[in-house]
Protein backbone atom coordinates (compact mmCIF):
# COMPACT_ATOMS: atom_id res chain seq x y z
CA UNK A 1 0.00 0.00 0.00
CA UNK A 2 2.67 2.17 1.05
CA UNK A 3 5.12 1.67 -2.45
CA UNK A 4 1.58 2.12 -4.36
CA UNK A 5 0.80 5.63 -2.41
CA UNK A 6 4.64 6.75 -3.29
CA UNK A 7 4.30 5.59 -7.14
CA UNK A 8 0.64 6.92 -7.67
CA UNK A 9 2.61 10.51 -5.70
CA UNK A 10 5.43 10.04 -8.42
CA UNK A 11 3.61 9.16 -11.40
CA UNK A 12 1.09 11.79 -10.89
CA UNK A 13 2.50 14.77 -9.34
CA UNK A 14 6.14 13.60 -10.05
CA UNK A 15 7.05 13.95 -6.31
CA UNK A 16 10.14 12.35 -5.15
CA UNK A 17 8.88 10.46 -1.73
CA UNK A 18 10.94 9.13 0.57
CA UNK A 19 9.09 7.45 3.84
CA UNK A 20 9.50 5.71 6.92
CA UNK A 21 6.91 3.56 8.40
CA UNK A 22 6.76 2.21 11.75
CA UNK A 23 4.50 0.57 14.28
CA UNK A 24 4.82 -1.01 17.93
CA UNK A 25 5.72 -4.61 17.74
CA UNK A 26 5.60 -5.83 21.28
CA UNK A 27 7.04 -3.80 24.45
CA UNK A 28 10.09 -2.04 23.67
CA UNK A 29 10.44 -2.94 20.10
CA UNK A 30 9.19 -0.73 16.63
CA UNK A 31 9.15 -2.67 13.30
CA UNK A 32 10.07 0.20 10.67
CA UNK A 33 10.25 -0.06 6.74
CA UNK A 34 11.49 2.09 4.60
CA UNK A 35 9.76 2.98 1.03
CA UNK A 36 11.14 5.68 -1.69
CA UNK A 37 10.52 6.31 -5.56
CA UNK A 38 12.52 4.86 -7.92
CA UNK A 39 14.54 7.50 -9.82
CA UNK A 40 13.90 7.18 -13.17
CA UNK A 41 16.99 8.02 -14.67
CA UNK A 42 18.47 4.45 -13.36
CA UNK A 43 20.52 5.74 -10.41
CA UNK A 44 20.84 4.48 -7.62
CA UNK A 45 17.86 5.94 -5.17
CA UNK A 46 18.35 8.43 -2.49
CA UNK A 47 19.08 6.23 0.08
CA UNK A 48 21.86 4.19 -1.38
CA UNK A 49 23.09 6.90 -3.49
CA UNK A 50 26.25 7.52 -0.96
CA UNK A 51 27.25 6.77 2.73
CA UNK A 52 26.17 10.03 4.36
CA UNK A 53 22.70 9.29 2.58
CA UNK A 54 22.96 5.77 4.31
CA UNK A 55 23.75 6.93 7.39
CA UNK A 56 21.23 9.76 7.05
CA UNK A 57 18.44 6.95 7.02
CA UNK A 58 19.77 4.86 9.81
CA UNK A 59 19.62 7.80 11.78
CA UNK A 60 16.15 8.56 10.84
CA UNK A 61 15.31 5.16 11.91
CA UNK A 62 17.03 5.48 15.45
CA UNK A 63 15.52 8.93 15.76
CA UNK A 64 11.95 8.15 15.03
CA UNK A 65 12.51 4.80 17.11
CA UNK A 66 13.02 7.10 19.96
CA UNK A 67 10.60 9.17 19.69
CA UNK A 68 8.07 6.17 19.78
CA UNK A 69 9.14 4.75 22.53
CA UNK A 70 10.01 7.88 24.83
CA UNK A 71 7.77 11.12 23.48
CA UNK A 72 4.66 11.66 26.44
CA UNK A 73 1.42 11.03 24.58
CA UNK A 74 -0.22 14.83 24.75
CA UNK A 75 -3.82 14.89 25.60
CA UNK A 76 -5.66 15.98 22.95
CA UNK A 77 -7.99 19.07 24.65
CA UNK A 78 -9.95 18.88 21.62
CA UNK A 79 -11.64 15.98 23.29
CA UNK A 80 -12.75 17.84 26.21
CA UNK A 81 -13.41 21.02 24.32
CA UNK A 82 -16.75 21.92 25.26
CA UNK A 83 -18.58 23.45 21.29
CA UNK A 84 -21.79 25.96 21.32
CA UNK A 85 -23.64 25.66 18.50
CA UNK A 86 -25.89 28.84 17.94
CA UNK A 87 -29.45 28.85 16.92
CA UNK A 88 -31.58 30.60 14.68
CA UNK A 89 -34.38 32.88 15.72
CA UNK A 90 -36.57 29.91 15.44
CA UNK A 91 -34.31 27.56 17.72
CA UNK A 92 -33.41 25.30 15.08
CA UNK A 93 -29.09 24.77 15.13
CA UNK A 94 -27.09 26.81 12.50
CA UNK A 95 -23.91 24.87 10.77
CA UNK A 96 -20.89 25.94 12.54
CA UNK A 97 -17.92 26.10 9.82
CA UNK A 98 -16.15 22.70 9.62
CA UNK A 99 -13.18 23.55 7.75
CA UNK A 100 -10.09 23.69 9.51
CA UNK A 101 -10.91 21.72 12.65
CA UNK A 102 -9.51 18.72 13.71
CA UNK A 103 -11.38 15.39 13.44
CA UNK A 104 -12.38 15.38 17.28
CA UNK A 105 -13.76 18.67 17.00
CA UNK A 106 -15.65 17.52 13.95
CA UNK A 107 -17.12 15.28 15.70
CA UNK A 108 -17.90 17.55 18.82
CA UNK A 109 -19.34 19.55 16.30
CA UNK A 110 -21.69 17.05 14.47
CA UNK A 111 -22.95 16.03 18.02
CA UNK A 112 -24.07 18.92 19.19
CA UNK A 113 -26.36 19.72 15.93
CA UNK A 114 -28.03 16.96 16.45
CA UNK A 115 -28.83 17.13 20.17
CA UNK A 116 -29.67 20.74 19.84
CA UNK A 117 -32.13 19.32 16.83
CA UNK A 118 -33.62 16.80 18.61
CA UNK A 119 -34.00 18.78 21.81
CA UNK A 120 -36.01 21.33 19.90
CA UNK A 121 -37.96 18.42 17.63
CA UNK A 122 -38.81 16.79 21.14
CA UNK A 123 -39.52 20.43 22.66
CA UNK A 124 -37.32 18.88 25.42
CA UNK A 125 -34.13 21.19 26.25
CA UNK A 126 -32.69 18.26 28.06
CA UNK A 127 -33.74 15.22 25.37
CA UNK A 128 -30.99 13.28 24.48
CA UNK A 129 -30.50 11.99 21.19
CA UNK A 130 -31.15 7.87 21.04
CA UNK A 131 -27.80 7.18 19.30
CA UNK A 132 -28.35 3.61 19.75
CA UNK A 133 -31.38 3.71 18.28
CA UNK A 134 -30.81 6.09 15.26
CA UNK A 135 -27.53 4.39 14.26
CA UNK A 136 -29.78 0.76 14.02
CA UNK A 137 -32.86 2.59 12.10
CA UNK A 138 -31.75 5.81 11.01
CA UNK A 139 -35.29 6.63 9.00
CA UNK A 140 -37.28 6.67 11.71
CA UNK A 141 -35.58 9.46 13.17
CA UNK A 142 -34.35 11.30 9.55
CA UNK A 143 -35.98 12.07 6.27
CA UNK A 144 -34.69 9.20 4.38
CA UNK A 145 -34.46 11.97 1.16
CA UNK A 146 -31.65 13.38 3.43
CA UNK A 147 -29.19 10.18 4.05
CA UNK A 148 -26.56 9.95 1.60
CA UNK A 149 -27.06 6.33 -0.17
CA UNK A 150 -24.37 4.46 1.12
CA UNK A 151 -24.04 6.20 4.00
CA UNK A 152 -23.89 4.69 7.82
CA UNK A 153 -25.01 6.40 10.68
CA UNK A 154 -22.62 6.20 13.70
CA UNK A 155 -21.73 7.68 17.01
CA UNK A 156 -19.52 11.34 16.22
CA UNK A 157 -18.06 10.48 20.23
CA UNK A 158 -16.87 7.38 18.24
């Protein structure tokens, strides 16, 4: 998947890629691969081209290795950040602007249309929306004219 993202990046935007991939292989230990174009010119690629280039990605490797096994995992405050959503003069929820945000606050976002919609459709201020229930039968809660075909309801906190 990797060498096809880097050739489909080359081919098409002719972007010379080099990457390093990595994940956690047990306690203490990071399996890492490394995946680059091909030049086309039939040199030899970037990271065999000389020593210091050689070195260069064994020092990546050690680098990033470090980093995944010793950087503090950062809370992300976007999961606790609280989002208003503001209503129209008839108390229906107005789309906040999406753009920009990360996917936590996306989803933040998302979840407080809805409950402010369904607090207003059940002329409850305090209603909560059935998320159980509208992710197993979405149409009895939405205009099925407004579901993307395809598309699968889930849980935004998810």
């Amino acid at each position: 998947m990797a060498r096809d993202l880097i050739q489909t990046l080359h081919r098409t935007m002719g972007a010379h890629v080099l990457m390093f991939i990595s994940h956690e292989a047990g306690e203490g230990q990071v399996k890492m691969a490394v995946f680059e174009t091909a030049p086309v010119d039939g040199k030899k690629p970037f990271t065999a081209s000389s020593e210091a280039s050689k070195d260069w990605i064994l020092n990546g490797e050690t680098i990033l290795t470090d980093y995944l096994l010793t950087a503090p995992v950062e809370e992300d405050s976007a999961e606790k950040q609280e989002v208003e959503i503001s209503l129209d003069e008839d108390g229906n929820p107005e789309l906040p602007t999406w753009g920009g945000q990360k996917l936590k606050v996306q989803q933040n976002l998302a979840r407080a249309v809805l409950q402010a919609a369904y607090a207003k459709f059940m002329k409850k201020p305090k209603a909560k929306v059935p998320w159980g229930l509208l992710i197993e039968s979405p149409t009895e809660y939405l205009d099925s004219e407004s579901i993307p075909e395809g598309f699968t309801m889930k849980d935004p906190s998810k």
